[in-house]
Protein backbone atom coordinates (compact mmCIF):
# COMPACT_ATOMS: atom_id res chain seq x y z
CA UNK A 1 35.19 9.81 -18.24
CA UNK A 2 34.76 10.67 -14.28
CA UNK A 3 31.44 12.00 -15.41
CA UNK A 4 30.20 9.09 -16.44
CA UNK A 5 31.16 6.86 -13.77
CA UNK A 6 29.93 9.52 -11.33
CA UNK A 7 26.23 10.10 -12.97
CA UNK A 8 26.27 5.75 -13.48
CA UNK A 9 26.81 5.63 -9.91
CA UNK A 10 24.08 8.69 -9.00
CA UNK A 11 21.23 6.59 -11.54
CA UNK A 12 22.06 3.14 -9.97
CA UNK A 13 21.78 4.66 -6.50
CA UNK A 14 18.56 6.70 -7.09
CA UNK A 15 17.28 3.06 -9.23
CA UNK A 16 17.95 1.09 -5.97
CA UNK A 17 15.84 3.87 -3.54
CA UNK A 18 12.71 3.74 -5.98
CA UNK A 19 13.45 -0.07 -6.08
CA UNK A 20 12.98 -0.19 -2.75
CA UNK A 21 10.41 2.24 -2.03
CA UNK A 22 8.13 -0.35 -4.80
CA UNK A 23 9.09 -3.25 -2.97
CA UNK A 24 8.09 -1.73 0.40
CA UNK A 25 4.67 -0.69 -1.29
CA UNK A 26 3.38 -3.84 -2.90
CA UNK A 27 4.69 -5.88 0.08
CA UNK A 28 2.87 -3.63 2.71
CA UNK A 29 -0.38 -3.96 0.25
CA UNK A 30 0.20 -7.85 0.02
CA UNK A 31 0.04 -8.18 3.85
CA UNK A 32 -3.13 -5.64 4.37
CA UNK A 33 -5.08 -7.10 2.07
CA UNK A 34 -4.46 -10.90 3.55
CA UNK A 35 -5.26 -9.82 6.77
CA UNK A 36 -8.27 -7.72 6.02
CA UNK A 37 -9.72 -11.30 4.21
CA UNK A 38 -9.04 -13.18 6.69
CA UNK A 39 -10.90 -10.84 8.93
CA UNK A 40 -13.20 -11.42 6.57
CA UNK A 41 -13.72 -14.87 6.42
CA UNK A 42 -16.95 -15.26 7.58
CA UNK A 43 -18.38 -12.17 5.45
CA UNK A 44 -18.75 -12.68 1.54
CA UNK A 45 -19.93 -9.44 1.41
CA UNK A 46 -16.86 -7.95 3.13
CA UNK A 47 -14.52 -10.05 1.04
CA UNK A 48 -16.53 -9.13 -1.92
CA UNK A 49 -15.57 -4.90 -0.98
CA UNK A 50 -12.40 -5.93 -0.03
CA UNK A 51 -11.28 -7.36 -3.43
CA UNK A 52 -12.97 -4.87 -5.34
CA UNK A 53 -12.03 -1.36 -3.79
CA UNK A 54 -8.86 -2.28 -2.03
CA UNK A 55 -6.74 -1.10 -5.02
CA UNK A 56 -7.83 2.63 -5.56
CA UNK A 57 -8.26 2.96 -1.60
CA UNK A 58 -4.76 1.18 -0.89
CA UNK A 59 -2.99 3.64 -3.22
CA UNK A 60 -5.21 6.90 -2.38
CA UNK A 61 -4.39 6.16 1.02
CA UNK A 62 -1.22 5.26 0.91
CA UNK A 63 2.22 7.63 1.68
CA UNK A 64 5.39 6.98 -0.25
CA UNK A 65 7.39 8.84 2.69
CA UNK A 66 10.65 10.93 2.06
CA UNK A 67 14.15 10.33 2.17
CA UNK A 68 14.21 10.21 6.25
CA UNK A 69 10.84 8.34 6.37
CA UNK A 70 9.69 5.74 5.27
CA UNK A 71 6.35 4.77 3.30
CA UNK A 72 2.87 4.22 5.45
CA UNK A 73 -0.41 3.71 5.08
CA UNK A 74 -3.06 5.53 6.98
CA UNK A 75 -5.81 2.93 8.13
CA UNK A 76 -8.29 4.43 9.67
CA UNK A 77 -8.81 6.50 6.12
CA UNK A 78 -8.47 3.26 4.20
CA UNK A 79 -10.83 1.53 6.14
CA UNK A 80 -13.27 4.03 5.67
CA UNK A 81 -12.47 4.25 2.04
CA UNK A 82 -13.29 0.83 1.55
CA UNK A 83 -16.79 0.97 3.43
CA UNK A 84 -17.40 4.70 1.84
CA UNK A 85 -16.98 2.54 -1.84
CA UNK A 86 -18.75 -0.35 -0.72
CA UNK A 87 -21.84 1.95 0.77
CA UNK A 88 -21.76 -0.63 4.27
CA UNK A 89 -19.97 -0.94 6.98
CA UNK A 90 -17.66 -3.25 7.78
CA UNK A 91 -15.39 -3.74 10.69
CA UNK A 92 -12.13 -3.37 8.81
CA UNK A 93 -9.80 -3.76 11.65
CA UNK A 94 -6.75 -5.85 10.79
CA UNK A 95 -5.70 -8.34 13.66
């Protein structure tokens, strides 16, 4: 019966690190993507690449870290993901 307490423990403490490591993921890609529109705001066109390629160059781009580090995104390879996809260039620089 130790067993099972011990490997219920082990799955709800490995659950709440993946939990986590989601959370921190969709949150980080919540913020980038607000900022880079409202950089946007005066560019249809930019908004337009933004909403369509942010996705699949958020989540090539982005690194789910280890146990000692956390997730991050690297920006200046997203950014150029996004204008690579959208075949322009915008100034993708978040304020």
């Amino acid at each position: 019966m130790k067993w099972v307490k011990a490997i219920a423990g082990i799955a709800i403490a490995a659950g709440i690190v993946v939990g986590f490591k989601f959370y921190r993921k969709f949150q980080m890609a919540g913020d980038v993507r607000n900022k880079l529109l409202a950089a946007c705001a005066e560019s249809t066109q930019c908004a337009t690449s933004v909403n369509t390629h942010f996705d699949h160059c958020f989540d090539a781009n982005y690194d789910w870290g280890n146990r000692q580090r956390l997730g991050n995104l690297d920006g200046p390879k997203f950014a150029d993901c996004i204008n690579e996809k959208a075949d322009e260039y915008f100034t993708l620089q978040p304020e």
